[in-house]
C-alpha atoms as a PDB file:
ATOM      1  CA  UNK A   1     -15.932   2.332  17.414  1.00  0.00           C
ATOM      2  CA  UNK A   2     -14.623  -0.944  15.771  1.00  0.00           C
ATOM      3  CA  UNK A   3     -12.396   1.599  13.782  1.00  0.00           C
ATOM      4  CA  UNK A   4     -10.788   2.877  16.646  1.00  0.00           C
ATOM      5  CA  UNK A   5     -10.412  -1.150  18.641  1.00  0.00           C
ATOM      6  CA  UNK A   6      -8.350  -2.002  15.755  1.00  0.00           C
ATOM      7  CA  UNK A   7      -6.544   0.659  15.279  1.00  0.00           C
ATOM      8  CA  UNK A   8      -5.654   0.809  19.220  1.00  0.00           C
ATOM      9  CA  UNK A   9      -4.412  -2.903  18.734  1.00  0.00           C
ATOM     10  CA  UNK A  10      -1.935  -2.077  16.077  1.00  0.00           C
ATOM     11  CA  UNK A  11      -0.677   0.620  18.130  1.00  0.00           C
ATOM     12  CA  UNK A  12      -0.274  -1.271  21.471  1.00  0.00           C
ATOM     13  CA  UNK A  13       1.413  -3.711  19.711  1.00  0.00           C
ATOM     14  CA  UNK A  14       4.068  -1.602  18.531  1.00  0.00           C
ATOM     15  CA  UNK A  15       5.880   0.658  21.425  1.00  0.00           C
ATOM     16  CA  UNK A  16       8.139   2.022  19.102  1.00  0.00           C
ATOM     17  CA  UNK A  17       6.979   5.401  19.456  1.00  0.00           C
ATOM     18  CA  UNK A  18       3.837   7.640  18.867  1.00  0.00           C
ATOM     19  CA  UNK A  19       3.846   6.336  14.917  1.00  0.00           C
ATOM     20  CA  UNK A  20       3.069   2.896  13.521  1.00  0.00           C
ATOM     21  CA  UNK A  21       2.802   1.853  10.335  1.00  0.00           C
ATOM     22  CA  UNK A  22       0.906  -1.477   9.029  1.00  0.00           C
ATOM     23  CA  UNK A  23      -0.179  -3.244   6.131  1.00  0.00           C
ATOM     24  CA  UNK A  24      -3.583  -1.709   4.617  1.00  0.00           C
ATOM     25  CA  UNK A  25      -4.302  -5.684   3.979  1.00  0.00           C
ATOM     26  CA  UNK A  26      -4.145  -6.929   7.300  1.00  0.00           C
ATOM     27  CA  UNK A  27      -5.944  -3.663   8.935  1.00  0.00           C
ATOM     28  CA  UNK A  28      -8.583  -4.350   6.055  1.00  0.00           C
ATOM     29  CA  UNK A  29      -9.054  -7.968   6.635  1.00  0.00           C
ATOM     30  CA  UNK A  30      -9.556  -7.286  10.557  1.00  0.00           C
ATOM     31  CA  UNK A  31     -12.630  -5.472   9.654  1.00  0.00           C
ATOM     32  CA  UNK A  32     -11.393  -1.572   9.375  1.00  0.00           C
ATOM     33  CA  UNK A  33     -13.809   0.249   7.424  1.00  0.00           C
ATOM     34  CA  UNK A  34     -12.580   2.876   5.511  1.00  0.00           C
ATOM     35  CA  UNK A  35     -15.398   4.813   4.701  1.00  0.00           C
ATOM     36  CA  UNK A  36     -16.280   5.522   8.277  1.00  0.00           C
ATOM     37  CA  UNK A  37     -14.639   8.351   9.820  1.00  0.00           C
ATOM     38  CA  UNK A  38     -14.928  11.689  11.629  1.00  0.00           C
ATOM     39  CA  UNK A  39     -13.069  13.972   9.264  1.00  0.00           C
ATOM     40  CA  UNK A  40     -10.627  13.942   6.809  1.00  0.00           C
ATOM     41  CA  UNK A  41      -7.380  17.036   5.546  1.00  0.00           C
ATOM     42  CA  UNK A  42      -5.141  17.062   3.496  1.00  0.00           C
ATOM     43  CA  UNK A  43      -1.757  18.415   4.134  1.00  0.00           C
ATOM     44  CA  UNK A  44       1.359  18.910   0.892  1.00  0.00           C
ATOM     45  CA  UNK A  45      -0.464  16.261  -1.048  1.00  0.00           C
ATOM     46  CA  UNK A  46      -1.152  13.772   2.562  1.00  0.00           C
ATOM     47  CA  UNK A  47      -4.593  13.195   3.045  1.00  0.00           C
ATOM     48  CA  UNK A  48      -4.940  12.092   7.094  1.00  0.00           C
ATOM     49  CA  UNK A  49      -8.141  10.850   8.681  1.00  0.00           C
ATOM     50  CA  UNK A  50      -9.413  10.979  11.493  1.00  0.00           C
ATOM     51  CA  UNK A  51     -11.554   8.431  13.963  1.00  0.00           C
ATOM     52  CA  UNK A  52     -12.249   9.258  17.348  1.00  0.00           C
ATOM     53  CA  UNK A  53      -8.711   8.720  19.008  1.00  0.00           C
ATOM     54  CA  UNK A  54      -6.908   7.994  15.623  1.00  0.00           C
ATOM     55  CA  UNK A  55      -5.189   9.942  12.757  1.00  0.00           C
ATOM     56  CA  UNK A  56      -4.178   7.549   9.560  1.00  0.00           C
ATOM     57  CA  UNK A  57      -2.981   7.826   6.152  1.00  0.00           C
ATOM     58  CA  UNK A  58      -2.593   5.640   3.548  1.00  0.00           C
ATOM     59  CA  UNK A  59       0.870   5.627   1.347  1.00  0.00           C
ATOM     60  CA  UNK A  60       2.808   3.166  -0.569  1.00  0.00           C
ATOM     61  CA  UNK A  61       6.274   1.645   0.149  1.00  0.00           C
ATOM     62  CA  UNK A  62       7.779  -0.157  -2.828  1.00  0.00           C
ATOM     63  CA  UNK A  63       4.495  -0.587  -4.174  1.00  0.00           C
ATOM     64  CA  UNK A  64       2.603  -1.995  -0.517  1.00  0.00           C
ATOM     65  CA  UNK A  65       0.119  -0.726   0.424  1.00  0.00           C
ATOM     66  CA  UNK A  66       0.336   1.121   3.950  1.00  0.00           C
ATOM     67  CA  UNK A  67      -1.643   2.661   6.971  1.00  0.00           C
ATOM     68  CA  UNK A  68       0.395   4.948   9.099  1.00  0.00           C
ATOM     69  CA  UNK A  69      -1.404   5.258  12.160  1.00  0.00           C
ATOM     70  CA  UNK A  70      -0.725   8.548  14.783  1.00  0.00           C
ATOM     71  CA  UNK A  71      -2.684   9.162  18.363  1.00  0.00           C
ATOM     72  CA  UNK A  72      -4.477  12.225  18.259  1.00  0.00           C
END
């Protein structure tokens, strides 16, 4: 459940829309583990997974590491 606190943060935070994307780092150092989830699927080469209320996938942006996070 500490998964899905932190990712709700992130996404309150942001009211840009249904999508938000944030540094892997600071979702990392805030405790995320990234082991722990529900399910995982991989869709033209995007691998999404899932927590209880959350969908996420990791990418890169000019060589950052990123979470983009989506509310299932």
């Amino acid at each position: 459940m500490l998964n899905d606190n932190i990712l709700k943060k992130h996404c309150t935070s942001d009211r840009s829309g249904k999508q938000v994307d944030c540094y892997y780092d600071i979702i990392k150092a805030e405790g995320f583990k990234f082991a722990f989830n529900l399910g995982r699927k991989e869709v033209q080469e995007v691998v999404y997974n899932y927590t209880y209320n959350y969908t996420y996938s990791i990418y890169f942006m000019n060589k950052i590491k990123m979470i983009k996070i989506l509310k299932r």
